[in-house]
C-alpha atoms as a PDB file:
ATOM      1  CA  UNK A   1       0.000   0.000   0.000  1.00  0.00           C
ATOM      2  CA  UNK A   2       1.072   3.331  -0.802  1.00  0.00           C
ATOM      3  CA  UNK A   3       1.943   5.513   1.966  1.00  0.00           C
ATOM      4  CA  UNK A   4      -0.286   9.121   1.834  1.00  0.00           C
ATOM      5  CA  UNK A   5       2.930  11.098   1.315  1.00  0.00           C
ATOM      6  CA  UNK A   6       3.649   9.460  -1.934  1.00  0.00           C
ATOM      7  CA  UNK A   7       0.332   9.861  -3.052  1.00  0.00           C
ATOM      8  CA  UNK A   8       0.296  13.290  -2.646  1.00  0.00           C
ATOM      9  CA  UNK A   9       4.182  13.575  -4.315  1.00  0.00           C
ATOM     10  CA  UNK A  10       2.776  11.888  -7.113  1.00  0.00           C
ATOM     11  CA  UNK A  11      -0.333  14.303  -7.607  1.00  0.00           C
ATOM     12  CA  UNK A  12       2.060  16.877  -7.166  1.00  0.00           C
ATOM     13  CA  UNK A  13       3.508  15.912 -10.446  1.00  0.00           C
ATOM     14  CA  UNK A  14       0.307  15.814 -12.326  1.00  0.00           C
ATOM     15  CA  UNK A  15      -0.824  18.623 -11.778  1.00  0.00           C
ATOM     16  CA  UNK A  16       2.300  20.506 -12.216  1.00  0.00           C
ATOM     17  CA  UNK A  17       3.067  21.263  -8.518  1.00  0.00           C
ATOM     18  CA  UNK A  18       6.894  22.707  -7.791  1.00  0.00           C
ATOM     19  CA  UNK A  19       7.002  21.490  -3.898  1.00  0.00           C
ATOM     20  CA  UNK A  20       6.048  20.621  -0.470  1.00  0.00           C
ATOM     21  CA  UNK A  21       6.896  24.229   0.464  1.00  0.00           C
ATOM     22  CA  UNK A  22       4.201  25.044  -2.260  1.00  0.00           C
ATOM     23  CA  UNK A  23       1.304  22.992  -1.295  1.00  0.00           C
ATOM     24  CA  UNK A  24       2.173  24.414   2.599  1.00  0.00           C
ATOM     25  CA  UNK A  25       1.614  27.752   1.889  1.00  0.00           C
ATOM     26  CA  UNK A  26      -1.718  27.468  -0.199  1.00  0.00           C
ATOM     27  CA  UNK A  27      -2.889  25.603   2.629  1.00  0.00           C
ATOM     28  CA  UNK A  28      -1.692  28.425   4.887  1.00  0.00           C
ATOM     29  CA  UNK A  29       0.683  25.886   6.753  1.00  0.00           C
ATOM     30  CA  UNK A  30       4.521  26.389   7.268  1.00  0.00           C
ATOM     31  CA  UNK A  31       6.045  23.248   5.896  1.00  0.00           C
ATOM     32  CA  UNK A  32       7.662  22.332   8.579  1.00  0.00           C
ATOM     33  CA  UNK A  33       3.896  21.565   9.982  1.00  0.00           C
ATOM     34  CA  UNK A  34       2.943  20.086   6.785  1.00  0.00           C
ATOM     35  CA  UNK A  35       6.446  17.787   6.718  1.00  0.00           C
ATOM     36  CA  UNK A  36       5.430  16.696  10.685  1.00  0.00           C
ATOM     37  CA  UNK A  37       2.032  15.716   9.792  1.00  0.00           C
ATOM     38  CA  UNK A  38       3.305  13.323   6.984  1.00  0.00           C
ATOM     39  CA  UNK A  39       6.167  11.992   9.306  1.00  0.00           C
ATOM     40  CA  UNK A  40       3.751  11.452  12.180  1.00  0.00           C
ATOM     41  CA  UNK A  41       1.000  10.158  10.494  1.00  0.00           C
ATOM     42  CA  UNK A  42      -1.141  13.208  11.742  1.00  0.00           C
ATOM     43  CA  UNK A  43      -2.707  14.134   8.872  1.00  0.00           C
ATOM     44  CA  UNK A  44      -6.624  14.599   9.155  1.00  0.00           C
ATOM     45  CA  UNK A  45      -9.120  14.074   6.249  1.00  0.00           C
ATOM     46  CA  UNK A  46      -9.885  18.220   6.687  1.00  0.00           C
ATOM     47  CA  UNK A  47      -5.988  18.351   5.943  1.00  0.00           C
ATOM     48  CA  UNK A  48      -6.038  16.093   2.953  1.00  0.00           C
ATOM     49  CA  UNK A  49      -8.750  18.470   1.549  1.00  0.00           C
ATOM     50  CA  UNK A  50      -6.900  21.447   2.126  1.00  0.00           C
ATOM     51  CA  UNK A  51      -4.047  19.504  -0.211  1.00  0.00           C
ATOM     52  CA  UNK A  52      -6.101  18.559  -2.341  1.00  0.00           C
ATOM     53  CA  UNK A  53      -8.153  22.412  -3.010  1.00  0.00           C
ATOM     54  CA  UNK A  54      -4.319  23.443  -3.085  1.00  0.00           C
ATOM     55  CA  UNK A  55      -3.779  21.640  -6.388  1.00  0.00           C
ATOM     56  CA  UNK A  56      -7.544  21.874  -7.578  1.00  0.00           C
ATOM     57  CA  UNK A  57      -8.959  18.431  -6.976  1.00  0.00           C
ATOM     58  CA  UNK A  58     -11.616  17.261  -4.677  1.00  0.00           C
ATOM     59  CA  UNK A  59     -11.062  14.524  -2.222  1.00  0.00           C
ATOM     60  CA  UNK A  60     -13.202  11.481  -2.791  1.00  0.00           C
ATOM     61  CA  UNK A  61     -13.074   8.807   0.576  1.00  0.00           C
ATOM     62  CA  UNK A  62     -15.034   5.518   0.224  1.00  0.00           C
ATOM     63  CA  UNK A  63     -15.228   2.341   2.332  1.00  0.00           C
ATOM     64  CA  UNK A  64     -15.280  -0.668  -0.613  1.00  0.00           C
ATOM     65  CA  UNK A  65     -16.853  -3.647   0.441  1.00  0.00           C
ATOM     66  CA  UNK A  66     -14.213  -6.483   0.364  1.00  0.00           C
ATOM     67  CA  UNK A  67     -15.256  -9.985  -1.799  1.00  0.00           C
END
């Protein structure tokens, strides 16, 4: 499984975002507090929508029933 930083490095790219430091300051973070929350694994759902308005996507959560 793909850890949530990754994921977010990799959106980053496609959609033509320069850095962390970027995303942290559209979010209205320093980013050393957006770098913490990845490392500690603090990162809320509110947070990952904040990314994710940062680079002009939505954020879309489900629970998949497993076969």
């Amino acid at each position: 499984m793909m850890d949530i930083k990754k994921f977010i490095q990799i959106e980053m790219i496609k959609h033509d975002v320069p850095s962390m430091a970027t995303i942290a300051k559209r979010c209205g973070w320093y980013p050393q507090g957006l770098d913490s929350r990845l490392r500690n694994g603090t990162l809320r759902v509110n947070d990952l929508q904040k990314i994710a308005d940062s680079m002009g996507c939505d954020v879309d959560i489900q629970f998949i029933d497993k076969k």
